[in-house]
N, C-alpha and C. Protein backbone atom coordinates (compact mmCIF):
# COMPACT_ATOMS: atom_id res chain seq x y z
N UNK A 1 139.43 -224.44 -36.94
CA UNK A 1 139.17 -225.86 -36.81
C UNK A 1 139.27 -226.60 -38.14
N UNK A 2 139.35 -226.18 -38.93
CA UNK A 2 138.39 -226.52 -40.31
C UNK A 2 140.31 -227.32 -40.83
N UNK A 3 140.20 -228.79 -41.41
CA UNK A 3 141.47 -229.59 -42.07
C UNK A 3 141.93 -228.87 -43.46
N UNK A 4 141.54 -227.54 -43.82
CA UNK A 4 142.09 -226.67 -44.95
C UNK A 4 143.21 -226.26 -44.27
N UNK A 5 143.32 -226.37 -42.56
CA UNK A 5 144.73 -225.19 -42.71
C UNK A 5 146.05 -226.28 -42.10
N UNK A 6 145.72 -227.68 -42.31
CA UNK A 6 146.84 -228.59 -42.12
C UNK A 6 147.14 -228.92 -43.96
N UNK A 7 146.64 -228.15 -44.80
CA UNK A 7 147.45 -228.43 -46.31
C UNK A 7 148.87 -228.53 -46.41
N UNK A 8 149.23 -227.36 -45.61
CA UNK A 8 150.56 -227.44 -46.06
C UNK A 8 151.71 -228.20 -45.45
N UNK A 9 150.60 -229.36 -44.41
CA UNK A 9 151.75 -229.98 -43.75
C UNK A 9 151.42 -231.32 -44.39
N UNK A 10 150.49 -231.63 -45.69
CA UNK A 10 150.26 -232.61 -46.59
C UNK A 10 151.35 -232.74 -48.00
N UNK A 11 152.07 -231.68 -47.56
CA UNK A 11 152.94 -231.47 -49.07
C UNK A 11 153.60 -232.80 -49.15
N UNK A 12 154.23 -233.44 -47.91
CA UNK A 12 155.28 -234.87 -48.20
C UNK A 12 154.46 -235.81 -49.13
N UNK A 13 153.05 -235.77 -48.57
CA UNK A 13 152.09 -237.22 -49.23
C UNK A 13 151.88 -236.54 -50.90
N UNK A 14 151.69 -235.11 -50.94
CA UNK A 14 150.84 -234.70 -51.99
C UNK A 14 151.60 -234.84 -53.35
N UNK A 15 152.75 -234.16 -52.98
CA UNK A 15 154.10 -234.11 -54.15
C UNK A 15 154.01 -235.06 -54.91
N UNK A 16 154.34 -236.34 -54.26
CA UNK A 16 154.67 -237.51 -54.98
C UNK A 16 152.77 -238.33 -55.85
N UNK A 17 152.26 -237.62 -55.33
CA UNK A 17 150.94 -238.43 -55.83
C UNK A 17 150.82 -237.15 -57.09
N UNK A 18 151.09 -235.90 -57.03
CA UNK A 18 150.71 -235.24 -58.05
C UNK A 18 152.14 -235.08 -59.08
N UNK A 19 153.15 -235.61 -58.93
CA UNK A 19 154.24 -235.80 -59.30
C UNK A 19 153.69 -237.28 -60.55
N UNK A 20 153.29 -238.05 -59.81
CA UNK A 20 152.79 -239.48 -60.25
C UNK A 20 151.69 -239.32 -61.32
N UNK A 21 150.84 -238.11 -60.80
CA UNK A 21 149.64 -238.06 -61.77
C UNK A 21 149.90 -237.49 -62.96
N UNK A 22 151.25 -236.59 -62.90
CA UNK A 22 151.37 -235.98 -64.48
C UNK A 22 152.09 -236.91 -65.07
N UNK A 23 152.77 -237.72 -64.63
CA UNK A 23 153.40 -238.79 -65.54
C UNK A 23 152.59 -239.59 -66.26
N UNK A 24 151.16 -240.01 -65.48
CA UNK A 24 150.12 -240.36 -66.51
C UNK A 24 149.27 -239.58 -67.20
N UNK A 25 149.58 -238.49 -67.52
CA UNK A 25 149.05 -237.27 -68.31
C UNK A 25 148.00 -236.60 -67.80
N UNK A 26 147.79 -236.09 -66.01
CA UNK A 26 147.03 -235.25 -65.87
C UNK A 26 147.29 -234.16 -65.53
N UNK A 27 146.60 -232.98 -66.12
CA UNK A 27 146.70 -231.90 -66.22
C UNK A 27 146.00 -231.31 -64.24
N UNK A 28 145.77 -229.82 -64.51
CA UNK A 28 144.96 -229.20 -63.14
C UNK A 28 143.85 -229.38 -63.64
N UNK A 29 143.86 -228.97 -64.69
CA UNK A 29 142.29 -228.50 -65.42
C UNK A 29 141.70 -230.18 -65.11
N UNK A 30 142.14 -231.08 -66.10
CA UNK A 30 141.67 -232.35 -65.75
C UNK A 30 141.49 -233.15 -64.74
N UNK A 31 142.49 -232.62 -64.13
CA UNK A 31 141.97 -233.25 -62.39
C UNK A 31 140.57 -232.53 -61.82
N UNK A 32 140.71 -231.31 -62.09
CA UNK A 32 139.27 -230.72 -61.49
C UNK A 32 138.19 -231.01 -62.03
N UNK A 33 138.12 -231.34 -63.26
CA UNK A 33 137.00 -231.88 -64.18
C UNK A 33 136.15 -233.40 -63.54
N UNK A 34 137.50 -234.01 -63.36
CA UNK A 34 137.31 -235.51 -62.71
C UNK A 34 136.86 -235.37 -61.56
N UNK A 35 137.38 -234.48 -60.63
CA UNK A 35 136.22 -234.55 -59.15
C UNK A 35 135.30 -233.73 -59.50
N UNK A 36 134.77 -233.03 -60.29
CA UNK A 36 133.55 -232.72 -60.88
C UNK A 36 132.62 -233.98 -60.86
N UNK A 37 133.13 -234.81 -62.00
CA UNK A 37 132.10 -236.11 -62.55
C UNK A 37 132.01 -237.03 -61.73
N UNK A 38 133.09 -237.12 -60.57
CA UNK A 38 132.87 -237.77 -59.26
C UNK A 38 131.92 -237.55 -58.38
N UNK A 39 131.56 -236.12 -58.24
CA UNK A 39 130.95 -235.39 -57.48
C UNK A 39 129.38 -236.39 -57.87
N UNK A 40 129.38 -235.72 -59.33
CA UNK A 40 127.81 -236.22 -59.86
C UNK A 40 127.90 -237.67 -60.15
N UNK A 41 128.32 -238.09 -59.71
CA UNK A 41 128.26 -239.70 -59.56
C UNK A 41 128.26 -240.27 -58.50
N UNK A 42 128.83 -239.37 -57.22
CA UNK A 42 128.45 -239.61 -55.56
C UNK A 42 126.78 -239.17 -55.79
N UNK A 43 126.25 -237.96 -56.08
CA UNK A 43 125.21 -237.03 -55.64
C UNK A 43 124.27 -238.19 -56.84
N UNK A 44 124.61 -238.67 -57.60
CA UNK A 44 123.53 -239.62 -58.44
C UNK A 44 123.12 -241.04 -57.48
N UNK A 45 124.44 -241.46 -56.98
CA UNK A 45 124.28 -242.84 -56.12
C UNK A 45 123.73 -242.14 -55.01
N UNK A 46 123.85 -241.58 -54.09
CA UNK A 46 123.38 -240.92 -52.92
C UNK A 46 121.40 -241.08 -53.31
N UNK A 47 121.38 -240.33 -54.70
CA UNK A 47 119.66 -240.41 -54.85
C UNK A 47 118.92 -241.65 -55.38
N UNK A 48 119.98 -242.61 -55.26
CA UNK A 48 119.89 -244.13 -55.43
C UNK A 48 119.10 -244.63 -54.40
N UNK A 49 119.93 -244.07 -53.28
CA UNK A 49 119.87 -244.78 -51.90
C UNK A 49 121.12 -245.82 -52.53
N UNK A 50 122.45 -245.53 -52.97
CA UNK A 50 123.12 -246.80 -53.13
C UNK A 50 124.71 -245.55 -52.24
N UNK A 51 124.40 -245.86 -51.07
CA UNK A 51 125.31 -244.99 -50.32
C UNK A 51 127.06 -245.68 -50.51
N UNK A 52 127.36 -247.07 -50.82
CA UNK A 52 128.41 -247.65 -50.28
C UNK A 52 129.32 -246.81 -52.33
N UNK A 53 128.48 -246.70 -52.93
CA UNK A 53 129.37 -245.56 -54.42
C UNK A 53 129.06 -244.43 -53.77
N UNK A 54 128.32 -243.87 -53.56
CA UNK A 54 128.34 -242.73 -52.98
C UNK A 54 129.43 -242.15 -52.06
N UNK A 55 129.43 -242.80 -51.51
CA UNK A 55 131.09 -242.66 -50.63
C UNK A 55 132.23 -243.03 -51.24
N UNK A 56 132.05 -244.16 -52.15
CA UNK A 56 133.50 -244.16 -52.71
C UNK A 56 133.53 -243.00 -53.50
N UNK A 57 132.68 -242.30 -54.51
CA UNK A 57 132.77 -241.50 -55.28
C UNK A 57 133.50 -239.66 -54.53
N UNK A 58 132.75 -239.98 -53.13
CA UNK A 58 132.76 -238.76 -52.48
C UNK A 58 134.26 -238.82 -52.27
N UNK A 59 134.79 -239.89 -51.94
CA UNK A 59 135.93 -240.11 -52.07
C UNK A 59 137.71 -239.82 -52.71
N UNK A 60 136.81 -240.10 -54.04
CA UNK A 60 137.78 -239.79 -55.43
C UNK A 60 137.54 -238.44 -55.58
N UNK A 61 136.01 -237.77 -55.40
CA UNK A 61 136.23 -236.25 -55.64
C UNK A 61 137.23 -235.86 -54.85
N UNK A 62 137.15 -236.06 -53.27
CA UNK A 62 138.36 -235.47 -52.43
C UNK A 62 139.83 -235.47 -52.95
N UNK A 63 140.18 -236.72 -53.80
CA UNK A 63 141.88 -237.07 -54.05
C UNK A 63 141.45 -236.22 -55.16
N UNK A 64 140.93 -236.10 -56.29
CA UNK A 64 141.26 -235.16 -57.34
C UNK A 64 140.89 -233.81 -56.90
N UNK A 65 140.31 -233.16 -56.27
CA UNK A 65 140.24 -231.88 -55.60
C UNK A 65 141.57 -231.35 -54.61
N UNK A 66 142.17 -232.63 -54.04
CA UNK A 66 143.31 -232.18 -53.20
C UNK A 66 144.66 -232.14 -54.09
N UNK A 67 144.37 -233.22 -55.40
CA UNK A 67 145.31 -232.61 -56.12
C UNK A 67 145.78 -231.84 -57.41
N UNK A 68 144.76 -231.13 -57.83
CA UNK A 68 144.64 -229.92 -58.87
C UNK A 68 145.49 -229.33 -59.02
N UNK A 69 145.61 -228.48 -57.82
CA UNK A 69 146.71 -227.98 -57.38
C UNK A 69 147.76 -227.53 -56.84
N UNK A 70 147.90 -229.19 -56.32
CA UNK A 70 149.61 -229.85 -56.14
C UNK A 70 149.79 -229.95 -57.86
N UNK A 71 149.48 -230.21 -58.93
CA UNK A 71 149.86 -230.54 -59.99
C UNK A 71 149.90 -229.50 -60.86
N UNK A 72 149.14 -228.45 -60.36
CA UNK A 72 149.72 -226.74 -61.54
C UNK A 72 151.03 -226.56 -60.67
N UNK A 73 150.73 -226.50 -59.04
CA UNK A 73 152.77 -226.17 -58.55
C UNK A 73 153.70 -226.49 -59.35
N UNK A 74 153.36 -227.87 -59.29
CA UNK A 74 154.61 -228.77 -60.04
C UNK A 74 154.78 -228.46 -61.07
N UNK A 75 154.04 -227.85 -62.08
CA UNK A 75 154.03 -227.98 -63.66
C UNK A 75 154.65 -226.77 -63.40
N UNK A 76 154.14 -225.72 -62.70
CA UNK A 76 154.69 -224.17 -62.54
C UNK A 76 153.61 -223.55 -63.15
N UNK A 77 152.11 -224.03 -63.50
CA UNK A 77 151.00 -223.37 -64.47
C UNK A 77 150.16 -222.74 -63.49
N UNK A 78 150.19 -222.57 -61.95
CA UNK A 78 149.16 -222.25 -61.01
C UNK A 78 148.88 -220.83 -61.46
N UNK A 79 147.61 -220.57 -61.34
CA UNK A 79 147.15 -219.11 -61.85
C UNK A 79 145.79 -219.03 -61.76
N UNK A 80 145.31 -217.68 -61.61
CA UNK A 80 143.89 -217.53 -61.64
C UNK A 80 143.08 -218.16 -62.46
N UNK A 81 143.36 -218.19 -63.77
CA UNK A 81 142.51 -219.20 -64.39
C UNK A 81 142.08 -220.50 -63.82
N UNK A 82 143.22 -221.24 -63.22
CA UNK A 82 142.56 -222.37 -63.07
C UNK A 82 142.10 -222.31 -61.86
N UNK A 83 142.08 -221.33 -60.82
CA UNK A 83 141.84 -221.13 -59.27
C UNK A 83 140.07 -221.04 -60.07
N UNK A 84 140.12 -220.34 -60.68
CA UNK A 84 138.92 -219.68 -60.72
C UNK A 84 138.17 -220.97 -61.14
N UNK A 85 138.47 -221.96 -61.77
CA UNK A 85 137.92 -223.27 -62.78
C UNK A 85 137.54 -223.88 -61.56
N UNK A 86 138.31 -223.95 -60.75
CA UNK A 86 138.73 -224.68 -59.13
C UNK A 86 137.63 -224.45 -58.62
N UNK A 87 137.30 -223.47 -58.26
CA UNK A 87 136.32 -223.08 -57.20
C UNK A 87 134.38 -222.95 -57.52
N UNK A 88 134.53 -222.20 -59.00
CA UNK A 88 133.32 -222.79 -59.73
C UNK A 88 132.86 -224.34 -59.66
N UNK A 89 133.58 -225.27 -60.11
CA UNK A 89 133.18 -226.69 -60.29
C UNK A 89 133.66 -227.54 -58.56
N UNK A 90 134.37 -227.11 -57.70
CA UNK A 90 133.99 -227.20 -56.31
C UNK A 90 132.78 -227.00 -55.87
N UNK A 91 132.03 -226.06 -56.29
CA UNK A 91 130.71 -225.23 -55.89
C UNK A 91 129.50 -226.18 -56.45
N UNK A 92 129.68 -226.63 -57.55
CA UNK A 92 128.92 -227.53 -58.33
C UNK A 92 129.28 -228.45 -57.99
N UNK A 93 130.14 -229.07 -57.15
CA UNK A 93 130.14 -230.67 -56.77
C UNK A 93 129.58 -230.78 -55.66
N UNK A 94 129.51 -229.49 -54.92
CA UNK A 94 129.07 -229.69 -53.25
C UNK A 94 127.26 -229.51 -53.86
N UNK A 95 126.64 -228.98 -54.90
CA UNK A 95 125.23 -228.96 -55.17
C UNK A 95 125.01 -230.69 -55.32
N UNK A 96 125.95 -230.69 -56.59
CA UNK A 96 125.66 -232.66 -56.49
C UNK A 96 125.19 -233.71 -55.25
N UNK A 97 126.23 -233.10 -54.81
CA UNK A 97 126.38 -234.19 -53.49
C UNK A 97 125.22 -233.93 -52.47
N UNK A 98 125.30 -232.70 -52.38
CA UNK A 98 124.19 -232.64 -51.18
C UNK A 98 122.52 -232.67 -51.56
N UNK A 99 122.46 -232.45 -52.98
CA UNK A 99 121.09 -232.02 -53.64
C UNK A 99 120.78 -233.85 -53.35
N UNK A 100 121.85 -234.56 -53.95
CA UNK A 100 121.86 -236.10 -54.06
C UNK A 100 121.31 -237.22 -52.92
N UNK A 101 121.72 -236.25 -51.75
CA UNK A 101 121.54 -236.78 -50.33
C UNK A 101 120.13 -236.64 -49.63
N UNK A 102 119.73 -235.47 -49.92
CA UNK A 102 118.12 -235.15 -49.16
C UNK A 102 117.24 -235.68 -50.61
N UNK A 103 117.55 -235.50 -51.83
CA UNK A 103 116.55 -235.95 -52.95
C UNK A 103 116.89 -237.44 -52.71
N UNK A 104 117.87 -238.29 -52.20
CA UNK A 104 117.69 -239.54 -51.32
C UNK A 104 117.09 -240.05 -50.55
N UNK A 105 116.52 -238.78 -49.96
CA UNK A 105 115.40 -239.09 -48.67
C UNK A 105 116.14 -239.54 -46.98
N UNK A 106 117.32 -239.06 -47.48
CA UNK A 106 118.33 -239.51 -46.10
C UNK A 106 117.84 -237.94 -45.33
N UNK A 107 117.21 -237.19 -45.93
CA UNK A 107 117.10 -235.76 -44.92
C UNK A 107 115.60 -234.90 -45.70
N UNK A 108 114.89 -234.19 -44.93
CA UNK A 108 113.78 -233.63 -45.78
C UNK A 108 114.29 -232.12 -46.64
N UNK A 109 113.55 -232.19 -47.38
CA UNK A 109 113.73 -230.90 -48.30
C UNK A 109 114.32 -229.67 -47.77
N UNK A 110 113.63 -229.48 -46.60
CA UNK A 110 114.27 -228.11 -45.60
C UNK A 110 115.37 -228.11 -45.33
N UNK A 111 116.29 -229.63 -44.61
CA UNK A 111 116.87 -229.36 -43.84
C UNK A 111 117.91 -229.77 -45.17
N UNK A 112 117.67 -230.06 -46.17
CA UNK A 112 118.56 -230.25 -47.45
C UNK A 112 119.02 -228.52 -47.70
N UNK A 113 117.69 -227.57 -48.32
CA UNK A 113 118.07 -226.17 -48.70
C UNK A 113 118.82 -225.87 -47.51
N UNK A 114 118.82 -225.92 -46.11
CA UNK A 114 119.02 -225.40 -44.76
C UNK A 114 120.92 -225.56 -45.21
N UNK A 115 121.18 -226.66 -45.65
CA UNK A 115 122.28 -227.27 -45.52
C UNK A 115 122.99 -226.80 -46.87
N UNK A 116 122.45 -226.67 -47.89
CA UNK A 116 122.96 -225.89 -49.46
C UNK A 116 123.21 -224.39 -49.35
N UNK A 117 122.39 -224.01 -48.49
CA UNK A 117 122.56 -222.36 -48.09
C UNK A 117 123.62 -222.00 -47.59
N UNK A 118 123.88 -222.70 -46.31
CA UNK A 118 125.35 -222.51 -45.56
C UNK A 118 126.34 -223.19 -46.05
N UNK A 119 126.47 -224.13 -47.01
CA UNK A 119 127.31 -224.44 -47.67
C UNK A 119 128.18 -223.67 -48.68
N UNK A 120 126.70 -222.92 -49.17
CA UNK A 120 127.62 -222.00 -50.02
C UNK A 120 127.85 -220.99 -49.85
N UNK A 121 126.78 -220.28 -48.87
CA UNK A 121 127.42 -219.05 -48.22
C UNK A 121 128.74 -219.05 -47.43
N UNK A 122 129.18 -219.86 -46.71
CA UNK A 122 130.38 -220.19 -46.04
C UNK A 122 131.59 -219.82 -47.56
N UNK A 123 131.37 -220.54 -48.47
CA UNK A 123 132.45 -220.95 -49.59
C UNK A 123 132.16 -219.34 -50.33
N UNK A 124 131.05 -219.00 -50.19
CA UNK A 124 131.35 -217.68 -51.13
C UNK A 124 131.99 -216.73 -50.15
N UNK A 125 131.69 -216.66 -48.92
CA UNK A 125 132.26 -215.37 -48.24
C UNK A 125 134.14 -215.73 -48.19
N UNK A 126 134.19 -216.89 -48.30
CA UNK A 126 135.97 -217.48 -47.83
C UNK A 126 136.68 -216.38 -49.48
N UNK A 127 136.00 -216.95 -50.43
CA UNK A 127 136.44 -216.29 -51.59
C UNK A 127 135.91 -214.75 -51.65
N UNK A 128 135.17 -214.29 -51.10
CA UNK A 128 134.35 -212.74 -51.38
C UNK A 128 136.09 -211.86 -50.42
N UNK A 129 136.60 -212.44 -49.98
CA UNK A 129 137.47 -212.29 -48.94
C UNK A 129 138.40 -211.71 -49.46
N UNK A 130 138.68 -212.54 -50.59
CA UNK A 130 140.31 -212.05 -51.86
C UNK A 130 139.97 -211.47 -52.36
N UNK A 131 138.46 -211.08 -52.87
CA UNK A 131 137.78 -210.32 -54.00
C UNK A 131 137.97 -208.90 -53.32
N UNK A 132 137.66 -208.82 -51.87
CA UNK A 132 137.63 -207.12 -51.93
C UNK A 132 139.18 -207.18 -51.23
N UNK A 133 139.90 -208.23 -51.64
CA UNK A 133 141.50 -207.46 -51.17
C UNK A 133 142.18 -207.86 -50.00
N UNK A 134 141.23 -208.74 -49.08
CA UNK A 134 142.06 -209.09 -47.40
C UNK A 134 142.52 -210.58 -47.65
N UNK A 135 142.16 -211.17 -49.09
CA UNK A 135 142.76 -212.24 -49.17
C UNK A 135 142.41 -213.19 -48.59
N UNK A 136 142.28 -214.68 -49.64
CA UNK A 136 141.49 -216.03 -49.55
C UNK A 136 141.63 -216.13 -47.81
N UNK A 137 140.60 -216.34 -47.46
CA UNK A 137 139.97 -217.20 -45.92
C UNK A 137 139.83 -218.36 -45.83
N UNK A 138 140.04 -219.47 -44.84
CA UNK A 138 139.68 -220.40 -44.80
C UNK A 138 139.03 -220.31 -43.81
N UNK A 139 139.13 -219.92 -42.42
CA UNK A 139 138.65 -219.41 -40.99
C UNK A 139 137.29 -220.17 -41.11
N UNK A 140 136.78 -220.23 -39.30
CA UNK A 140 135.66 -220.75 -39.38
C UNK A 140 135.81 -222.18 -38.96
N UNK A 141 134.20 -222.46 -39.33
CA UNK A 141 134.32 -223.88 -38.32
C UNK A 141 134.13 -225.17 -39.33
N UNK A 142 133.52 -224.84 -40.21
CA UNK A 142 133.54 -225.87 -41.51
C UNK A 142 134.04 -225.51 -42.33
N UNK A 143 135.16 -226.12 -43.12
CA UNK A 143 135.84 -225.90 -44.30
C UNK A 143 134.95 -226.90 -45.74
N UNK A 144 135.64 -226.80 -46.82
CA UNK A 144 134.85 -228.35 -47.39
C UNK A 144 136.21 -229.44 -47.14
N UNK A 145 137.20 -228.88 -46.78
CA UNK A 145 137.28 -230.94 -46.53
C UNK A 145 137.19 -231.47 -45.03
N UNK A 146 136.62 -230.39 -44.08
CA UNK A 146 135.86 -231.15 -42.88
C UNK A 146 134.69 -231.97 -43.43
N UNK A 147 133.35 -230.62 -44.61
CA UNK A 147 132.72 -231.57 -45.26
C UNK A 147 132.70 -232.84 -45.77
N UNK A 148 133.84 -232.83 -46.01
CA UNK A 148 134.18 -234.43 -47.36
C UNK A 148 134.15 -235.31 -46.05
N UNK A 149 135.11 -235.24 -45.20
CA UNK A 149 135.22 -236.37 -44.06
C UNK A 149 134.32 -236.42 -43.41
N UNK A 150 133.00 -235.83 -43.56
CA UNK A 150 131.78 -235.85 -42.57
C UNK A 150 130.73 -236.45 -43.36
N UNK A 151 130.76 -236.27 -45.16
CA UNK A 151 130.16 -236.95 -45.68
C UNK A 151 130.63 -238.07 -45.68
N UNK A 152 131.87 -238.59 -46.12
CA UNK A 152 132.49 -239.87 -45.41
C UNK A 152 132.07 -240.98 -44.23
N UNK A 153 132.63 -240.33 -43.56
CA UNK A 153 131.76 -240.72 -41.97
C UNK A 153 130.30 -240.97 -42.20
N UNK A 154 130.08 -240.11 -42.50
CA UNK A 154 128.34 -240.42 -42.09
C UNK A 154 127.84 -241.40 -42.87
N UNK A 155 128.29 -241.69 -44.66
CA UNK A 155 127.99 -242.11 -45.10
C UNK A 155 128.30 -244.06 -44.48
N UNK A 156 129.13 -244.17 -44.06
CA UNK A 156 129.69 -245.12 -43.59
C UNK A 156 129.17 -245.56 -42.18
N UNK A 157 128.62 -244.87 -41.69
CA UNK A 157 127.78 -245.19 -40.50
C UNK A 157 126.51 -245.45 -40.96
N UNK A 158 125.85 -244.97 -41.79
CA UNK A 158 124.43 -245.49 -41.88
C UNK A 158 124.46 -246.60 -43.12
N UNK A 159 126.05 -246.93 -43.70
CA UNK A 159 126.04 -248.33 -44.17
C UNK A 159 126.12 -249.66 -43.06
N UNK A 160 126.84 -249.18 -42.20
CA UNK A 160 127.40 -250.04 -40.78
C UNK A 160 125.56 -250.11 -40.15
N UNK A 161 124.93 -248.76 -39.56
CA UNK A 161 123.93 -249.07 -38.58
C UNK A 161 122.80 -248.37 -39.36
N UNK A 162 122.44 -249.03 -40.62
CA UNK A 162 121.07 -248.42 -41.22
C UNK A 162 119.95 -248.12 -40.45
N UNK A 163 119.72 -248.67 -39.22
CA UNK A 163 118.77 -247.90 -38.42
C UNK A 163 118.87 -246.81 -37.71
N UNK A 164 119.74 -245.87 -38.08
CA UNK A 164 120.09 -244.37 -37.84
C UNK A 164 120.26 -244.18 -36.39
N UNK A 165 119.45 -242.97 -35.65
CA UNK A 165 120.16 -242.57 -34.61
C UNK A 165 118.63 -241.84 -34.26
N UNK A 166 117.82 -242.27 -33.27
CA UNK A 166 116.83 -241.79 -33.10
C UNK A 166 115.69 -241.52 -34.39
N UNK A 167 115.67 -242.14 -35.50
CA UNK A 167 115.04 -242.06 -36.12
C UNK A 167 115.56 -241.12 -37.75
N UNK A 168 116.74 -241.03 -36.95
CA UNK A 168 117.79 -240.04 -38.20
C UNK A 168 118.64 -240.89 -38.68
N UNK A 169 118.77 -240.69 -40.33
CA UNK A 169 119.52 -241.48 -40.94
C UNK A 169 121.10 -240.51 -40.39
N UNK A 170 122.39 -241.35 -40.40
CA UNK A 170 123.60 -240.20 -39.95
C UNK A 170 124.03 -239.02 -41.46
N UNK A 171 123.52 -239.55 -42.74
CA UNK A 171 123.81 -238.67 -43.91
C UNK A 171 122.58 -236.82 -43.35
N UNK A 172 121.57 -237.40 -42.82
CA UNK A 172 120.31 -236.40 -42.33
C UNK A 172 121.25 -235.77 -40.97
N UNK A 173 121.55 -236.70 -40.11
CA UNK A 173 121.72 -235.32 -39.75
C UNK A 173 123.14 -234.43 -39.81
N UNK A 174 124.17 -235.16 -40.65
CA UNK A 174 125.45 -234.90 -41.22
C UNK A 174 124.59 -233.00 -42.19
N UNK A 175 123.47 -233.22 -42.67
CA UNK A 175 123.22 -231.96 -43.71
C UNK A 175 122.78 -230.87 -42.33
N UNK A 176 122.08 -231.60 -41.28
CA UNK A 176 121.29 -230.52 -40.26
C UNK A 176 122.54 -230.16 -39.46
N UNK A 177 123.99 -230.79 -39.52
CA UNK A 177 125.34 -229.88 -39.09
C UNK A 177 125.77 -229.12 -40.33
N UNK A 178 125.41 -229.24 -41.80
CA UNK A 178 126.20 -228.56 -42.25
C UNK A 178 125.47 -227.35 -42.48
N UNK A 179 124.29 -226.86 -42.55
CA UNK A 179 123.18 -226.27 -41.75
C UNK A 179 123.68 -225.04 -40.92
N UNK A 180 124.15 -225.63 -39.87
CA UNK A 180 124.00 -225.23 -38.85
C UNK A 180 125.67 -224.32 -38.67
N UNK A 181 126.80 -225.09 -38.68
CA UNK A 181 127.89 -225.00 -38.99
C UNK A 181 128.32 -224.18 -40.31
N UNK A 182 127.83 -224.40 -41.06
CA UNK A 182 127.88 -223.98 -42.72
C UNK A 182 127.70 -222.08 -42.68
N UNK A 183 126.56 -221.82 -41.66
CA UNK A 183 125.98 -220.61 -41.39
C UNK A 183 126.72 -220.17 -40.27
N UNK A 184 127.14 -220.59 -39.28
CA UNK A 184 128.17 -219.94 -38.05
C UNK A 184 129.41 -219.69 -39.17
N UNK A 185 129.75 -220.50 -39.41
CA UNK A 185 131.30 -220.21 -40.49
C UNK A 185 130.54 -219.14 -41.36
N UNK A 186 129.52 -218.63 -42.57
CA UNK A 186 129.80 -217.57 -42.91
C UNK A 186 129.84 -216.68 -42.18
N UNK A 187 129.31 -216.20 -40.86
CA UNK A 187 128.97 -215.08 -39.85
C UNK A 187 130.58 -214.76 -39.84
N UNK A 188 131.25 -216.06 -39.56
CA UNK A 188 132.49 -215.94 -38.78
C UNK A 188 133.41 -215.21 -39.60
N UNK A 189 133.78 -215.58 -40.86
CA UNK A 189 134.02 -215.14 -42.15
C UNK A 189 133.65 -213.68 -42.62
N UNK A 190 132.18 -213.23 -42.87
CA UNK A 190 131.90 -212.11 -43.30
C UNK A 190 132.42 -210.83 -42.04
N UNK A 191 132.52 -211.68 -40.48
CA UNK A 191 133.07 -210.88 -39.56
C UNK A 191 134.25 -210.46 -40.28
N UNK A 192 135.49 -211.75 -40.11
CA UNK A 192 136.74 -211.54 -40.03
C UNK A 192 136.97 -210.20 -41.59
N UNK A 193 136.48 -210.21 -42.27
CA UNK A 193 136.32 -209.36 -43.50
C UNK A 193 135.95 -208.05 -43.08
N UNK A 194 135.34 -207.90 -42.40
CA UNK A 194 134.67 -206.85 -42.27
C UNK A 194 135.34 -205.87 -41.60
N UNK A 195 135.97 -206.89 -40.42
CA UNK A 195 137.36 -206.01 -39.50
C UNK A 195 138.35 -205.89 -39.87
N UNK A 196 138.53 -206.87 -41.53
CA UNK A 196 140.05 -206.08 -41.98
C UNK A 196 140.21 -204.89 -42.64
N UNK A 197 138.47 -205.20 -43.27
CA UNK A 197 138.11 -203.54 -44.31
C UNK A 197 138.51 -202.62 -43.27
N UNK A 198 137.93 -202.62 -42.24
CA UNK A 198 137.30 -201.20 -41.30
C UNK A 198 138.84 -201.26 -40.72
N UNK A 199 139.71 -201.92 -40.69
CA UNK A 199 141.15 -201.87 -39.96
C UNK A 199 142.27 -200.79 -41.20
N UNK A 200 141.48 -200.90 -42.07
CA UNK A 200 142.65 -200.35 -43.35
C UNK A 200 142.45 -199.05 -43.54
């Protein structure tokens, strides 16, 4: 389910935007840096309560995260180093953002850790995947850029109808799906791993 495995039918849009971005001198490394400081500048406005940057920010992390690396392809520099830069400071933008959102008070403490847990368990098992050899995963039911468009969404609905949804702000219960979802996707994941080990 998860919009990681329509990437490669984004190449027409991506080319030319990461084609565009090295002409103004950005690197992979620097693109990933920038949806880094995006990240903590969504997850800072989020603990504002100033949701309408928060979303734009969540925003710009997505375009510089989607194009890192479209822009090592192009250069021809793609390599573990920067995969590895990639996925560390991915990991640290999704703490931003979401730490940003329940320390907002859009969700309580629980259902914040509830939602950081499966967030990153999902993202570590996708990568634990290549590590013992069956190679990067995306599988599963939440990817992070279903995340991004759900923080999106949500964020944009409880700018539109601030009186939430039964008493739930939509950012609250956007964390009690990623929760919930976040943790079915690692199960799903540490499965699919498990049956390629035991298949070899």
């Amino acid at each position: 389910m998860t919009l990681d495995q329509f990437r490669p039918h984004l190449t027409g849009i991506v080319r030319p935007v990461a084609r565009l971005s090295i002409r103004i001198g950005l690197t992979p490394n620097s693109s990933t840096v920038l949806a880094l400081l995006a990240a903590m500048i969504a997850g800072t406005a989020f603990w504002y309560r100033e949701i309408g940057i928060g979303v734009l920010f969540v925003a710009i992390n997505a375009f510089f995260d989607a194009i890192d690396g479209a822009i090592a392809r192009e250069l021809g520099s793609a390599g573990m180093t920067g995969d590895f830069l990639d996925h560390v400071l991915d990991r640290y933008a999704d703490i931003f953002i979401i730490i940003g959102i329940f320390a907002g008070g859009f969700a309580s403490w629980e259902i914040g850790v509830f939602a950081l847990t499966g967030v990153l368990m999902s993202s570590y098992l996708g990568t634990q995947a290549q590590a013992v050899g069956v190679g990067r995963y995306y599988g599963g039911l939440l990817g992070r850029a279903d995340r991004l468009v759900l923080i999106l969404l949500a964020g944009i609905a409880d700018i539109l109808f601030p009186a939430g949804l039964f008493t739930w702000t939509y950012l609250g219960i956007m964390l009690l799906l990623f929760g919930i979802l976040g943790h079915i996707t690692a199960i799903q994941r540490f499965l699919h791993v498990w049956r390629e080990l035991n298949t070899k």
